[in-house]
N, C-alpha and C. Protein backbone atom coordinates (compact mmCIF):
# COMPACT_ATOMS: atom_id res chain seq x y z
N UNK A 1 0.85 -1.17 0.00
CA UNK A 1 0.00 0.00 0.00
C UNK A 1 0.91 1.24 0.00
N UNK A 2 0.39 2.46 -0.44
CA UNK A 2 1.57 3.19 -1.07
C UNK A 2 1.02 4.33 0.08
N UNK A 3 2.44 5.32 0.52
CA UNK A 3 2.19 5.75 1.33
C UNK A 3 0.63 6.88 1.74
N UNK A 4 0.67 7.04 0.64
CA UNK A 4 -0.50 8.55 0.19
C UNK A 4 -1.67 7.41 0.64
N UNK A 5 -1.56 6.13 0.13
CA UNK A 5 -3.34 5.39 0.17
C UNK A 5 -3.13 4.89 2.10
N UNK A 6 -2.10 5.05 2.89
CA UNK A 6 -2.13 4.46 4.01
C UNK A 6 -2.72 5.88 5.09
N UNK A 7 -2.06 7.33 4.41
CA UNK A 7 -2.23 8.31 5.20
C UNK A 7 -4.14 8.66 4.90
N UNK A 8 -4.26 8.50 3.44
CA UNK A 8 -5.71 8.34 2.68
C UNK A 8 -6.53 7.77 3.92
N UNK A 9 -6.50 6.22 3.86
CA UNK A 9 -7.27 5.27 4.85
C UNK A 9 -7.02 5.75 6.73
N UNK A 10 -6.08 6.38 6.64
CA UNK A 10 -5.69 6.89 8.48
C UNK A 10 -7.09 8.00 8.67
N UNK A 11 -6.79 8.69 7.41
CA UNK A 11 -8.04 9.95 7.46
C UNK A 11 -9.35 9.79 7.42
N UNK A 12 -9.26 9.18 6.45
CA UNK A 12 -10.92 8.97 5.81
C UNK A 12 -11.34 7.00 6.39
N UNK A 13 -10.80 6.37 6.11
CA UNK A 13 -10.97 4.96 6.03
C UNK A 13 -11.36 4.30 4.61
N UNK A 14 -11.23 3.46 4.35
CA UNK A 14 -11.72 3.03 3.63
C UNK A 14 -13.11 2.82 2.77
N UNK A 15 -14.24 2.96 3.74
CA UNK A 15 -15.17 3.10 4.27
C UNK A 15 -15.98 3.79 5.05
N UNK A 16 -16.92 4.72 5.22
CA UNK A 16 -17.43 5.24 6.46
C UNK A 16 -17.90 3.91 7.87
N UNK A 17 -17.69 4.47 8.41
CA UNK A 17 -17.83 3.36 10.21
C UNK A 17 -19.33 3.49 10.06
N UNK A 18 -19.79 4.37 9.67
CA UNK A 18 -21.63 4.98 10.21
C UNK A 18 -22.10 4.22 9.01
N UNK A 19 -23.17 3.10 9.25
CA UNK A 19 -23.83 2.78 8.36
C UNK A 19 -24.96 3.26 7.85
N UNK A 20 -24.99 4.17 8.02
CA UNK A 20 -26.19 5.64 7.23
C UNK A 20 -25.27 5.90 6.10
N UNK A 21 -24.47 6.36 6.72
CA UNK A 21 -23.16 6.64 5.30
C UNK A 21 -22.67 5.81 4.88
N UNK A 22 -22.25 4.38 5.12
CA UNK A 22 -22.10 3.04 4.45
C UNK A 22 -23.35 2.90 3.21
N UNK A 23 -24.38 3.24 3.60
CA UNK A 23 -25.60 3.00 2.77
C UNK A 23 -26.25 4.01 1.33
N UNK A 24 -24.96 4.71 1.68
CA UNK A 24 -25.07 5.79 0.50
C UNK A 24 -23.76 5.93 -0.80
N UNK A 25 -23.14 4.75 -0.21
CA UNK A 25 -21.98 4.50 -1.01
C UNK A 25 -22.61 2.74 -1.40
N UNK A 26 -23.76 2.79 -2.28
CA UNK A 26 -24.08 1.48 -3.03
C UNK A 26 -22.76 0.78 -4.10
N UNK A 27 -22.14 0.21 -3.28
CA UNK A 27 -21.14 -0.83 -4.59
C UNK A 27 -21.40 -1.53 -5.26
N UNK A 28 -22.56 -2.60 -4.70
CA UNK A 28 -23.00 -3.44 -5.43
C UNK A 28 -24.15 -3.15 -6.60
N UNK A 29 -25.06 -2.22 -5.66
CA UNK A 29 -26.47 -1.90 -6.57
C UNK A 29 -26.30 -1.05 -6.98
N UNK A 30 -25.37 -0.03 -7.27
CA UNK A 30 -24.71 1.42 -7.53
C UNK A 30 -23.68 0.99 -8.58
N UNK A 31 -23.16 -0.04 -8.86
CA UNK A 31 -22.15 0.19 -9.48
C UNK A 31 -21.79 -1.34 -10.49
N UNK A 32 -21.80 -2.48 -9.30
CA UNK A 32 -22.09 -3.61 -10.06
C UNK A 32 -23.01 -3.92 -11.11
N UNK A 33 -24.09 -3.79 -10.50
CA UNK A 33 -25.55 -4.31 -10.89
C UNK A 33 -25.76 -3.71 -12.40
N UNK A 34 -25.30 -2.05 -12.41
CA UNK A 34 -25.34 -0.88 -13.50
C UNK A 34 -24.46 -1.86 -14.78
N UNK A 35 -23.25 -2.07 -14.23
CA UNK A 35 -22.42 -2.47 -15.28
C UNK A 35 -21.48 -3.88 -15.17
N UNK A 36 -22.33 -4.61 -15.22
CA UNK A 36 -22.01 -5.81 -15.20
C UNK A 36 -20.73 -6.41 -15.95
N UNK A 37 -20.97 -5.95 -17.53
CA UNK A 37 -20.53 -6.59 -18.65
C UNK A 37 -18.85 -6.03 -18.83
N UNK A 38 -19.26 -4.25 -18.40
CA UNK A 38 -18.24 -3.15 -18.68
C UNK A 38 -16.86 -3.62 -17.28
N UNK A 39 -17.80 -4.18 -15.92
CA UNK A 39 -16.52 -4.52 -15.27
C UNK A 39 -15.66 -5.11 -15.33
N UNK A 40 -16.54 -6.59 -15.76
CA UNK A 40 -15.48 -7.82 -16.70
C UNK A 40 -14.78 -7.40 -17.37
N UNK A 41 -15.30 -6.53 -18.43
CA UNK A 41 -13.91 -6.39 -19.30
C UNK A 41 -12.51 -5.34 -18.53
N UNK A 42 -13.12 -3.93 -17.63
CA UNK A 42 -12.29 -3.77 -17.00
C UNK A 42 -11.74 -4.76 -16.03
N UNK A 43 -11.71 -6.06 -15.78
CA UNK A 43 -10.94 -7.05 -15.24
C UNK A 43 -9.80 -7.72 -16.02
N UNK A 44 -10.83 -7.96 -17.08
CA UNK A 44 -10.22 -8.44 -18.25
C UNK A 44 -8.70 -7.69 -18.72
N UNK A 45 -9.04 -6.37 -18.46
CA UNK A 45 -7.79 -5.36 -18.51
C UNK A 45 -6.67 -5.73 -17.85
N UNK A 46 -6.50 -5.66 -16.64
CA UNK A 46 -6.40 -5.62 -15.60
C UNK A 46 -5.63 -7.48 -15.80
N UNK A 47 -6.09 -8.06 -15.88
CA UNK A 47 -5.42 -9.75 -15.97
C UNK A 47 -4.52 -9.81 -17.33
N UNK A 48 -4.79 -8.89 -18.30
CA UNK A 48 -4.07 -9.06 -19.75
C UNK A 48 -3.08 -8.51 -18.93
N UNK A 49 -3.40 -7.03 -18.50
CA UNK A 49 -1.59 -6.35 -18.46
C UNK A 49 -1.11 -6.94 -17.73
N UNK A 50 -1.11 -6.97 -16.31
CA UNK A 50 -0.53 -7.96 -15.38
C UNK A 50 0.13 -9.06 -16.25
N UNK A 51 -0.74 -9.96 -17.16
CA UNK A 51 0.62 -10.98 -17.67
C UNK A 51 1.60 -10.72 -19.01
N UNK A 52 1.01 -9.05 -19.56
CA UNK A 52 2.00 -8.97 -20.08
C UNK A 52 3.00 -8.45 -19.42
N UNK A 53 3.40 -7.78 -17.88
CA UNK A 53 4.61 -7.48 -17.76
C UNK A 53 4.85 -7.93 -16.84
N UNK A 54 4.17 -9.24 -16.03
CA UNK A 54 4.78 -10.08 -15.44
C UNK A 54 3.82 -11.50 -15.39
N UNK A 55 4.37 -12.05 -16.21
CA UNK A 55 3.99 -13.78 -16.52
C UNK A 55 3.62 -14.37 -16.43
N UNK A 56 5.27 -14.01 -15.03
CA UNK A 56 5.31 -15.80 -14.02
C UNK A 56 4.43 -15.07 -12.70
N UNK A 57 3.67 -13.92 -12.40
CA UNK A 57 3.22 -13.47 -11.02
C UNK A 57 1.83 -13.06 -11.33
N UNK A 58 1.28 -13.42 -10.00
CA UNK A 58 -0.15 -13.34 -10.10
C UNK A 58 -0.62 -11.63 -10.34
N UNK A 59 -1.97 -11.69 -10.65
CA UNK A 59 -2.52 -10.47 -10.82
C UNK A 59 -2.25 -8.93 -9.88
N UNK A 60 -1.42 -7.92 -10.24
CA UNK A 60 -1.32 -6.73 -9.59
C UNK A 60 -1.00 -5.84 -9.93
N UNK A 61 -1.42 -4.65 -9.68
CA UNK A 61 -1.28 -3.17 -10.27
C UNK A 61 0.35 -3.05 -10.17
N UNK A 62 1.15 -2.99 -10.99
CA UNK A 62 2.30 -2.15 -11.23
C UNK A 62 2.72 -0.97 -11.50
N UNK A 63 2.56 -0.01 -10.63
CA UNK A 63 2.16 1.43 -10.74
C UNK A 63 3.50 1.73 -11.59
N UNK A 64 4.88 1.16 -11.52
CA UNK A 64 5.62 1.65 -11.84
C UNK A 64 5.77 1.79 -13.72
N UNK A 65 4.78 0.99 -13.63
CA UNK A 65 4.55 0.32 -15.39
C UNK A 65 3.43 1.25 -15.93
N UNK A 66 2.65 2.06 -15.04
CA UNK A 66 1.59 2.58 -15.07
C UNK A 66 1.71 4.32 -14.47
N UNK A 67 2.12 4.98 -15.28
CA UNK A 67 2.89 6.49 -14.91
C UNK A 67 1.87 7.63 -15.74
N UNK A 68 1.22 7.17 -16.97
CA UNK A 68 0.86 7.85 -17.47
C UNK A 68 -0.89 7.74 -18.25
N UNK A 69 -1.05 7.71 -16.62
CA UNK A 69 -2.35 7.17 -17.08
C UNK A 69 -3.99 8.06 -18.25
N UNK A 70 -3.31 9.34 -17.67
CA UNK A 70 -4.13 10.20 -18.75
C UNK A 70 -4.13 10.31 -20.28
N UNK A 71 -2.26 10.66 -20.62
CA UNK A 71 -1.93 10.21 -22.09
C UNK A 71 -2.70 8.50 -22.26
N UNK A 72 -2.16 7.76 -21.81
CA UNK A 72 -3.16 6.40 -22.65
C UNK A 72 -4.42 6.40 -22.42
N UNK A 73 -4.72 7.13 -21.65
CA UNK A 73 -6.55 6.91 -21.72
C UNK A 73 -6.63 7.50 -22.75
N UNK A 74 -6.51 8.86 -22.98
CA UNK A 74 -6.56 9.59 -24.46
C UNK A 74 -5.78 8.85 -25.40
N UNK A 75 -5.02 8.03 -25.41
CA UNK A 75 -4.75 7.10 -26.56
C UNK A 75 -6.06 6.24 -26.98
N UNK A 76 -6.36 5.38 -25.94
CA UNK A 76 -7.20 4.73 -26.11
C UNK A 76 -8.28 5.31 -26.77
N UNK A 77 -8.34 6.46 -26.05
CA UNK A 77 -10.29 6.93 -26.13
C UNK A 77 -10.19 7.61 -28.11
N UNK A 78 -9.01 7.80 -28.67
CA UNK A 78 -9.33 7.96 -29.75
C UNK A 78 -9.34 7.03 -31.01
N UNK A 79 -9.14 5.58 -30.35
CA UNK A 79 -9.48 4.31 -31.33
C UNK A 79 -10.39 3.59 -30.82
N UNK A 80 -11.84 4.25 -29.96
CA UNK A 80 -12.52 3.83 -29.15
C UNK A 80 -14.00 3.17 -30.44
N UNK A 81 -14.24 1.85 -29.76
CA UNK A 81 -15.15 1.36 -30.26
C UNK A 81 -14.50 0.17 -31.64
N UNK A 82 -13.24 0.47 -31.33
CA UNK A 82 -12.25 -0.64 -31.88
C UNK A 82 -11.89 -1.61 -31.44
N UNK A 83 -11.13 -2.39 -31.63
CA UNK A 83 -10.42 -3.51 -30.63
C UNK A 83 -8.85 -4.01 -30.96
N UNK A 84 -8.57 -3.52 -29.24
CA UNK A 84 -6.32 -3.74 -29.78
C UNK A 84 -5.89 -4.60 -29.92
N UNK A 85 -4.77 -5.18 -30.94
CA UNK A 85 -3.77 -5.91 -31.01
C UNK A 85 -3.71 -6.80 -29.77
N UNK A 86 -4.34 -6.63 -28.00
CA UNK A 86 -4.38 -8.13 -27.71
C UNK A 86 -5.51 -8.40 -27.30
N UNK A 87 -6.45 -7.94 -28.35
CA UNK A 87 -8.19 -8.50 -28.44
C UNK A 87 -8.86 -8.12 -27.20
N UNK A 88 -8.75 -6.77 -26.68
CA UNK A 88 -9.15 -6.21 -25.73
C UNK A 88 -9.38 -4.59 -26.40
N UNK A 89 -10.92 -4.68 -25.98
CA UNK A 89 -11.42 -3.00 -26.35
C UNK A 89 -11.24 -1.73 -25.67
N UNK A 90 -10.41 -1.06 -27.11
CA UNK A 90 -9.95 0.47 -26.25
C UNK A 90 -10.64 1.09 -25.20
N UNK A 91 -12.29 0.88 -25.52
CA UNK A 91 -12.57 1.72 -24.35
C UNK A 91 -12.96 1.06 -23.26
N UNK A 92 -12.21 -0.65 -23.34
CA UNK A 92 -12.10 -0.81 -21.75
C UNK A 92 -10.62 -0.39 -21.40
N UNK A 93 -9.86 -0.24 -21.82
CA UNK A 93 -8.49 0.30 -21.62
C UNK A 93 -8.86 1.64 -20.85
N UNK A 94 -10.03 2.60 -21.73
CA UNK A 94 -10.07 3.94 -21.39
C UNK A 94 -10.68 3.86 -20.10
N UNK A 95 -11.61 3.05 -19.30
CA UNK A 95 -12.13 2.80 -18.58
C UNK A 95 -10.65 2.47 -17.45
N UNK A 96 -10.44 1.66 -18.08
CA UNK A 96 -9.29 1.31 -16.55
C UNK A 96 -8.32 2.08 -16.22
N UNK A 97 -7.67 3.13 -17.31
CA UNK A 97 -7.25 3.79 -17.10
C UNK A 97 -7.88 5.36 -16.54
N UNK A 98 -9.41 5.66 -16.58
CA UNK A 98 -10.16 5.89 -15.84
C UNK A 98 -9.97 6.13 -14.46
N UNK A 99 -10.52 4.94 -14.06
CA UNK A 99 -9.99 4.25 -12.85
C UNK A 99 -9.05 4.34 -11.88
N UNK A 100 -7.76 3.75 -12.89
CA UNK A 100 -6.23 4.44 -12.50
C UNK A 100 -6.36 5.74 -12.43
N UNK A 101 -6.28 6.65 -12.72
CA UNK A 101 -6.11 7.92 -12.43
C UNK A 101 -6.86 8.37 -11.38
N UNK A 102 -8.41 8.21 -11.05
CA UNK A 102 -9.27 8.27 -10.13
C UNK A 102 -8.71 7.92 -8.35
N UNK A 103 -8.05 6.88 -8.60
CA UNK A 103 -7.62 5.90 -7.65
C UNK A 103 -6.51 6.60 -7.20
N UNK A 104 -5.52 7.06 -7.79
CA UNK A 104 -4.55 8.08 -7.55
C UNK A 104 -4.54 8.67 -7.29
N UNK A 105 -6.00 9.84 -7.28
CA UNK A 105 -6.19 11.14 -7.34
C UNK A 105 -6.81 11.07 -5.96
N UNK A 106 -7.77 10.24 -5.42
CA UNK A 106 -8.33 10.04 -3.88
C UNK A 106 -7.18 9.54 -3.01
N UNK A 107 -5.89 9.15 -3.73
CA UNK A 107 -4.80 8.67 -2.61
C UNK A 107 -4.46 9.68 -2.55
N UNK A 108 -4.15 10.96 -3.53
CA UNK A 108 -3.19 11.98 -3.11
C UNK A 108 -3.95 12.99 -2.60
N UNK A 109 -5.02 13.18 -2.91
CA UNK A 109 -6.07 14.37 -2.57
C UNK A 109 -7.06 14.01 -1.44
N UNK A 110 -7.56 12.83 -1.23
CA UNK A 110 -8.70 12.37 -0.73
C UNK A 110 -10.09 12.64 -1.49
N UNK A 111 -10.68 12.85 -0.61
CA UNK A 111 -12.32 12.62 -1.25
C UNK A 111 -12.54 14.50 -0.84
């Protein structure tokens, strides 16, 4: 866990403790349920790169491999509705890289 997401979780948590406010952050019916098809493939992302830049090791974000996440989203997002060279669609790329940046941006900023 990288230092920004440990000071992140010290502040905020992961989670709200108050389940009034637990109940307004829907993951499942808010977010799953919405996009079923679109998560898979952002998984799908997510398991391709992992074995293209490491093989022999199980599934994990390599931030160090992952620096520039805005330029490739805008890569992606302008061959969007295509599909790349390793049979994975740009705009789930644009999506995960989405994501990535999002994820970065609540570690360094918070909410």
């Amino acid at each position: 866990m990288s230092d920004s997401r440990r000071a992140y979780e010290e502040e905020f948590g992961s989670l709200p403790t108050n389940s009034q406010e637990r109940k307004k952050i829907p993951i499942y019916t808010g977010v799953m349920k919405y996009f079923p098809d679109a998560i898979t493939e952002i998984a799908r992302v997510s398991y391709i790169g992992s074995k293209q830049h490491h093989p022999d090791q199980g599934v994990f974000w390599d931030r160090d491999k992952s620096k520039d996440d805005l330029d490739a989203l805008t890569r992606h997002l302008m061959e969007a509705g295509k599909i790349d060279s390793d049979g994975i669609r740009h705009s789930a790329k644009v999506a995960w890289r989405a994501l990535a940046n999002l994820q970065k941006e609540l570690e360094t900023f918070g909410n």
